[in-house]
N, C-alpha and C. Protein backbone atom coordinates (compact mmCIF):
# COMPACT_ATOMS: atom_id res chain seq x y z
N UNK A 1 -21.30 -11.05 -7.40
CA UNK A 1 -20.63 -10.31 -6.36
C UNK A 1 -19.34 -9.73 -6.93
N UNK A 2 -19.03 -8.18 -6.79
CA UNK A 2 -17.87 -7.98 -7.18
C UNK A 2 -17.04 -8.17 -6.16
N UNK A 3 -15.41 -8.08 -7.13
CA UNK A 3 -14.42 -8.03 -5.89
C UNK A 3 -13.18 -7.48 -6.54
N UNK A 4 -12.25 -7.15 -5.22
CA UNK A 4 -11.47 -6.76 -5.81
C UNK A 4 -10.30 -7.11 -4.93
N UNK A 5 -8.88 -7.40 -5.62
CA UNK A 5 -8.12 -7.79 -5.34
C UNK A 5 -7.11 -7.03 -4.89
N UNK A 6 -6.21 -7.65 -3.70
CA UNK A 6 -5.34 -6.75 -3.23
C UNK A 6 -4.26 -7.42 -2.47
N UNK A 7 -3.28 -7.24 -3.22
CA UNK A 7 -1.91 -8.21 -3.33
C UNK A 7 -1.29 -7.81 -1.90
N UNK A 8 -0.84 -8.41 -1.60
CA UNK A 8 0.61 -8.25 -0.10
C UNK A 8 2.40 -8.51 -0.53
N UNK A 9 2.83 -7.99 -0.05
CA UNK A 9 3.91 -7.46 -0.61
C UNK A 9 4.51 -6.64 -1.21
N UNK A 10 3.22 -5.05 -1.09
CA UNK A 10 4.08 -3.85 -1.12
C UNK A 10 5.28 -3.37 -0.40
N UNK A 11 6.70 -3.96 -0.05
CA UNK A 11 6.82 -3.51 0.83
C UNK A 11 8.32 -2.21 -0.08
N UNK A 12 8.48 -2.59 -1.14
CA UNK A 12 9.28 -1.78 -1.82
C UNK A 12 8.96 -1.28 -3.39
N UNK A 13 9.02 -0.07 -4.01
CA UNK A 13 8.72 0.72 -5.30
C UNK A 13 8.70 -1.12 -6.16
N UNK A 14 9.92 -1.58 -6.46
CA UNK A 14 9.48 -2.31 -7.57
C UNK A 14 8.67 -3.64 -7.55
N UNK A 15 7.69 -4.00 -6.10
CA UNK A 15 6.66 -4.83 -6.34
C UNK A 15 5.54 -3.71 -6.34
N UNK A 16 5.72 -2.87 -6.19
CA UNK A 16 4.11 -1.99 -6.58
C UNK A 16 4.04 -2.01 -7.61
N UNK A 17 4.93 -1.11 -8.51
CA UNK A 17 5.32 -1.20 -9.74
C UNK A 17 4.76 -2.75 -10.68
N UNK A 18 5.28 -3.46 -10.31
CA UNK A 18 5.23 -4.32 -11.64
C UNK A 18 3.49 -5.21 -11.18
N UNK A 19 3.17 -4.79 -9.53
CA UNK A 19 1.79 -5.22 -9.55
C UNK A 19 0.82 -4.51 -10.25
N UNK A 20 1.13 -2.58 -10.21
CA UNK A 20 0.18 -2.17 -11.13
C UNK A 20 -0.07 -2.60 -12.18
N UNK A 21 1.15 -2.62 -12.81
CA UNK A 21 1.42 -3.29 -14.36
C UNK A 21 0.26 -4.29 -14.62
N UNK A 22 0.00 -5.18 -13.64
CA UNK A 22 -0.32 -6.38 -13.93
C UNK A 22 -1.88 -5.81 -13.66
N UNK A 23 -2.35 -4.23 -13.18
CA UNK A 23 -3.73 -4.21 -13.05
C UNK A 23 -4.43 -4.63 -11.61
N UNK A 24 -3.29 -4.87 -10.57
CA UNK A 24 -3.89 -5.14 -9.33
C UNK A 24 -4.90 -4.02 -8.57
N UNK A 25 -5.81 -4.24 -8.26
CA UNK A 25 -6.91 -2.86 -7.70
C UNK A 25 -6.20 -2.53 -6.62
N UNK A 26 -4.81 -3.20 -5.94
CA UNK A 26 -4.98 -2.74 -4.48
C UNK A 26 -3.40 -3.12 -3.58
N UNK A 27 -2.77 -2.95 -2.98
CA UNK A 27 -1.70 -2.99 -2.72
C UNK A 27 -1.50 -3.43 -1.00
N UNK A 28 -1.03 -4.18 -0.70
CA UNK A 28 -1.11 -3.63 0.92
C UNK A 28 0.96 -4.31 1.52
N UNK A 29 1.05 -3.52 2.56
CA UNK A 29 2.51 -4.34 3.27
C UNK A 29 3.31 -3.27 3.76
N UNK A 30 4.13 -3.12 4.22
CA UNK A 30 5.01 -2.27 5.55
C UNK A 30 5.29 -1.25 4.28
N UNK A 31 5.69 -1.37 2.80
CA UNK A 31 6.22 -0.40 2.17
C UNK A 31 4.60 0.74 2.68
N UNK A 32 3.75 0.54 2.84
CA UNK A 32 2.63 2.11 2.98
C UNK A 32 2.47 2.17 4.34
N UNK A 33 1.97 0.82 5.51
CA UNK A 33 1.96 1.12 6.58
C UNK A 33 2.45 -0.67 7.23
N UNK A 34 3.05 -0.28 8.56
CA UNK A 34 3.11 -1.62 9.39
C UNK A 34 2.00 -1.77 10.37
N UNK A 35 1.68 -2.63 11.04
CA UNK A 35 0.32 -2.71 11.54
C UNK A 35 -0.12 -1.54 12.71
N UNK A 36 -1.22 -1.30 12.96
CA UNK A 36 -1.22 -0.46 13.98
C UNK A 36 -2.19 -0.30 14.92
N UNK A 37 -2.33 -0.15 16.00
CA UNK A 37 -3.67 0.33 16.43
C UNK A 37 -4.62 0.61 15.80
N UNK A 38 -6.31 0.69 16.45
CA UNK A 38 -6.85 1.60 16.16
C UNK A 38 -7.01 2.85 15.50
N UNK A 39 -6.61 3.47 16.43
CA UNK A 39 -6.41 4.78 16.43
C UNK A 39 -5.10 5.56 16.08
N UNK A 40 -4.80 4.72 15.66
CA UNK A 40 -3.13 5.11 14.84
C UNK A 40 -3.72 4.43 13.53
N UNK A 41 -4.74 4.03 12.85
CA UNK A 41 -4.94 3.65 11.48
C UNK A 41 -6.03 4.74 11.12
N UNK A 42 -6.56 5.02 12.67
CA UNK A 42 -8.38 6.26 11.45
C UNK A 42 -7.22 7.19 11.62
N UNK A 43 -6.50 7.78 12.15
CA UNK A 43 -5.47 8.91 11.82
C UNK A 43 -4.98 8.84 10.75
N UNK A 44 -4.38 7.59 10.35
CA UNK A 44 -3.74 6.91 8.83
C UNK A 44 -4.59 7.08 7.91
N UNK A 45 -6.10 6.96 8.02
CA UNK A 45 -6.63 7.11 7.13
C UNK A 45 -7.01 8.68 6.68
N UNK A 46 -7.17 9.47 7.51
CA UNK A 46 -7.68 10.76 7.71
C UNK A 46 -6.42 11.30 7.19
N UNK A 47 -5.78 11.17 6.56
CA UNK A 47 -4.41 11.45 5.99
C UNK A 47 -4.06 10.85 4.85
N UNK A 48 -4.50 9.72 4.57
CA UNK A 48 -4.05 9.08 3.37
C UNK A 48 -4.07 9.88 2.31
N UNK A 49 -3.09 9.93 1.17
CA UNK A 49 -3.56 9.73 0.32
C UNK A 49 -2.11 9.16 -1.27
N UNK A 50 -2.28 9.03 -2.17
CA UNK A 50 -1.51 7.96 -3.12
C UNK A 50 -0.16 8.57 -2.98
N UNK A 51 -0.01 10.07 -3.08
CA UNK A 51 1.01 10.38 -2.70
C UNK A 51 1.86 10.09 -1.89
N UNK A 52 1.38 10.00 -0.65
CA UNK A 52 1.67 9.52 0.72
C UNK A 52 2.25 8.44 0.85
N UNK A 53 1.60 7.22 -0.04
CA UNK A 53 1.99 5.99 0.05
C UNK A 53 3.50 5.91 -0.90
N UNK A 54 3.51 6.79 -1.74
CA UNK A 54 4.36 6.45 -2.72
C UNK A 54 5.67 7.33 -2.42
N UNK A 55 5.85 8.30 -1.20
CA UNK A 55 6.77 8.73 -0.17
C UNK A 55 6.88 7.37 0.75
N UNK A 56 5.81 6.56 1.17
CA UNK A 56 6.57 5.74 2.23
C UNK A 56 7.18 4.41 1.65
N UNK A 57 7.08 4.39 0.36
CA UNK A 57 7.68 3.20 -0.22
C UNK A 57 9.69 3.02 0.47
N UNK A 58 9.82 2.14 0.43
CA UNK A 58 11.24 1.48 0.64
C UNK A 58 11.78 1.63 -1.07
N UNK A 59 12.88 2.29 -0.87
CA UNK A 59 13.88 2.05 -1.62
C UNK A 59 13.39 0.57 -2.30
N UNK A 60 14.21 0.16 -3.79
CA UNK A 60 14.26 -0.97 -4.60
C UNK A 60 15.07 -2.09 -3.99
N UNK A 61 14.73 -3.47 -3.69
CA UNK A 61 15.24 -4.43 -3.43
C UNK A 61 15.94 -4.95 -4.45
């Protein structure tokens, strides 16, 4: 079975950062989105894209 991993605690540039580093497939936490509805996430998705996420990052802790 494959899988793939996907860390928590994106919520600012330098834990994305040093998770890519490390090769993480996947990112998740308030730095791209905070929780949401339904229908406030297929909108989120119908919009996504890496760019996007890497505008909603938080400033460096």
């Amino acid at each position: 079975m494959a899988m793939t991993e996907v860390a928590a605690g994106g919520e600012t540039v330098r834990p994305r950062s040093w998770l890519q580093r490390l090769g993480c497939g996947g990112i998740q936490g308030y730095g791209i989105s905070p929780p949401m509805d339904r229908a406030a996430a297929e909108d989120f998705m119908r919009t996504f894209t890496p760019m996007t996420a890497t505008r909603l990052m938080l400033p460096m802790a």
